[in-house]
Protein backbone atom coordinates (compact mmCIF):
# COMPACT_ATOMS: atom_id res chain seq x y z
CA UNK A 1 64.00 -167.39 4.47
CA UNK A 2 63.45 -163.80 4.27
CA UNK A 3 61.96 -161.68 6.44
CA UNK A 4 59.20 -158.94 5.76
CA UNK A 5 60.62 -155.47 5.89
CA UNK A 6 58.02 -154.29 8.66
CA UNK A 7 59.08 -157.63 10.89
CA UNK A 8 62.84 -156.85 10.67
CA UNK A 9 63.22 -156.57 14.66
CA UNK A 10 66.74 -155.08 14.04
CA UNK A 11 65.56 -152.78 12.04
CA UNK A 12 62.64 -151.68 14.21
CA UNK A 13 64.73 -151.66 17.23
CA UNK A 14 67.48 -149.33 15.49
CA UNK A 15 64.39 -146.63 14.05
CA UNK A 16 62.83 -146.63 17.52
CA UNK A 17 66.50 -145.90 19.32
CA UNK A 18 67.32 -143.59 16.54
CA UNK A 19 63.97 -141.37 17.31
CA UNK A 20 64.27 -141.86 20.88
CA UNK A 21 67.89 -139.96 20.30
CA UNK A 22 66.40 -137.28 18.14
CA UNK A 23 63.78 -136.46 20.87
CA UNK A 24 66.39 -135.78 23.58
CA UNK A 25 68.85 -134.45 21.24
CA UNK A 26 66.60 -131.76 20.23
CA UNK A 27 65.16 -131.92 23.72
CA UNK A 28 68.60 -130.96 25.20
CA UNK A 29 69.35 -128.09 22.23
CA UNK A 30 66.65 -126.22 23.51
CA UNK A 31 67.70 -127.14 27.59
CA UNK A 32 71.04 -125.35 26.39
CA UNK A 33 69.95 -122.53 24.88
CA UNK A 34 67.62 -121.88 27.72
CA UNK A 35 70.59 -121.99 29.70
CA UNK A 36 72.60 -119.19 27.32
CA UNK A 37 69.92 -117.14 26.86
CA UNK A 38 67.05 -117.71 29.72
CA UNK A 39 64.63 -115.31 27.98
CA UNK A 40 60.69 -115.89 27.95
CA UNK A 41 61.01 -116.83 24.26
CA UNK A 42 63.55 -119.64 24.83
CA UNK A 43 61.38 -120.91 27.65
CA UNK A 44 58.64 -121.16 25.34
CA UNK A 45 60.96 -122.75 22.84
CA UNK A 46 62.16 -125.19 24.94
CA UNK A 47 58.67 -125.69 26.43
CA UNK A 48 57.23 -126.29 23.02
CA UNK A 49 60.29 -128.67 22.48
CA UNK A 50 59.54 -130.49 25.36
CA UNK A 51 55.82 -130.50 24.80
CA UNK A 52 56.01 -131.88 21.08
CA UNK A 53 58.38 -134.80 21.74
CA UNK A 54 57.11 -136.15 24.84
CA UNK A 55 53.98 -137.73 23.98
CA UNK A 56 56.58 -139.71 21.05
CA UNK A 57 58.46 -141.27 23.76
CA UNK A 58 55.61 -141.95 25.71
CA UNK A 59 54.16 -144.02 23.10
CA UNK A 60 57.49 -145.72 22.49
CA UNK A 61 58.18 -146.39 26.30
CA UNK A 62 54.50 -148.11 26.77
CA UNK A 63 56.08 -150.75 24.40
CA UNK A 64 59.55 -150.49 25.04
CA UNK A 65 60.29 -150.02 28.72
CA UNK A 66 63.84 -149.64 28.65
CA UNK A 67 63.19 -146.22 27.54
CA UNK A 68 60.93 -145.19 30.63
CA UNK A 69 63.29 -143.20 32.92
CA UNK A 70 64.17 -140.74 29.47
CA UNK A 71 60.07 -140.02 29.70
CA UNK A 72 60.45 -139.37 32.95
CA UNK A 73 63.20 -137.32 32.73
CA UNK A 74 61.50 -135.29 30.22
CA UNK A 75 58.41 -134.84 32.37
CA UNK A 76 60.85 -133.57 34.98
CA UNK A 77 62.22 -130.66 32.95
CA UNK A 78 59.00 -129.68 31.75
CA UNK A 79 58.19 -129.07 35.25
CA UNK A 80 61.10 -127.51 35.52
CA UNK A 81 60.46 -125.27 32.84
CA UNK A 82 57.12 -124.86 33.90
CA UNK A 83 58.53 -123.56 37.68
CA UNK A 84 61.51 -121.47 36.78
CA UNK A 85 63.78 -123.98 38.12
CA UNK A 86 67.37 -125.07 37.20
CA UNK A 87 67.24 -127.68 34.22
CA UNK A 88 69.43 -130.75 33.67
CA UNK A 89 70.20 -131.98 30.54
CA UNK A 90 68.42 -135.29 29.68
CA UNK A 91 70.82 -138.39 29.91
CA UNK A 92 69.85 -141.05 27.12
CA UNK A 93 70.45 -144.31 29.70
């Protein structure tokens, strides 16, 4: 039997890791070039980064909770951001 393209689990499984690892890769290009160059336009950059891509993995750890604690961690280094204080690179767990 074949299955219909939109009910391949695999499939879904492998896009929803894949843009879960484009959030925090971009997410952690901007950490480290805040880093390099911690001017008020790579804050903003990085905030922006942080801003667009968050609500994405939000909606993808409501249904997949495995990928909770990289939300969180991105809600911690927009408050870090947000405070001035020392950023950590997110981890993909």
């Amino acid at each position: 039997m074949n299955t219909i393209k939109d009910q391949d689990l695999s499939k879904n499984q492998l896009l929803v890791k894949n843009i879960v690892e484009h959030a925090i890769d971009q997410a952690n290009f901007t950490i480290k070039n805040l880093s390099k160059r911690p001017t008020v336009a790579m804050l903003m950059e990085c905030e922006n980064c942080l801003t667009d891509f968050m609500p994405v993995v939000k909606f993808i750890a409501d249904d997949h909770i495995e990928y909770a604690p990289i939300y969180d961690q991105m809600c911690a280094a927009i408050d870090a951001v947000q405070m001035g204080e020392d950023l950590v690179e997110i981890e993909f767990a």
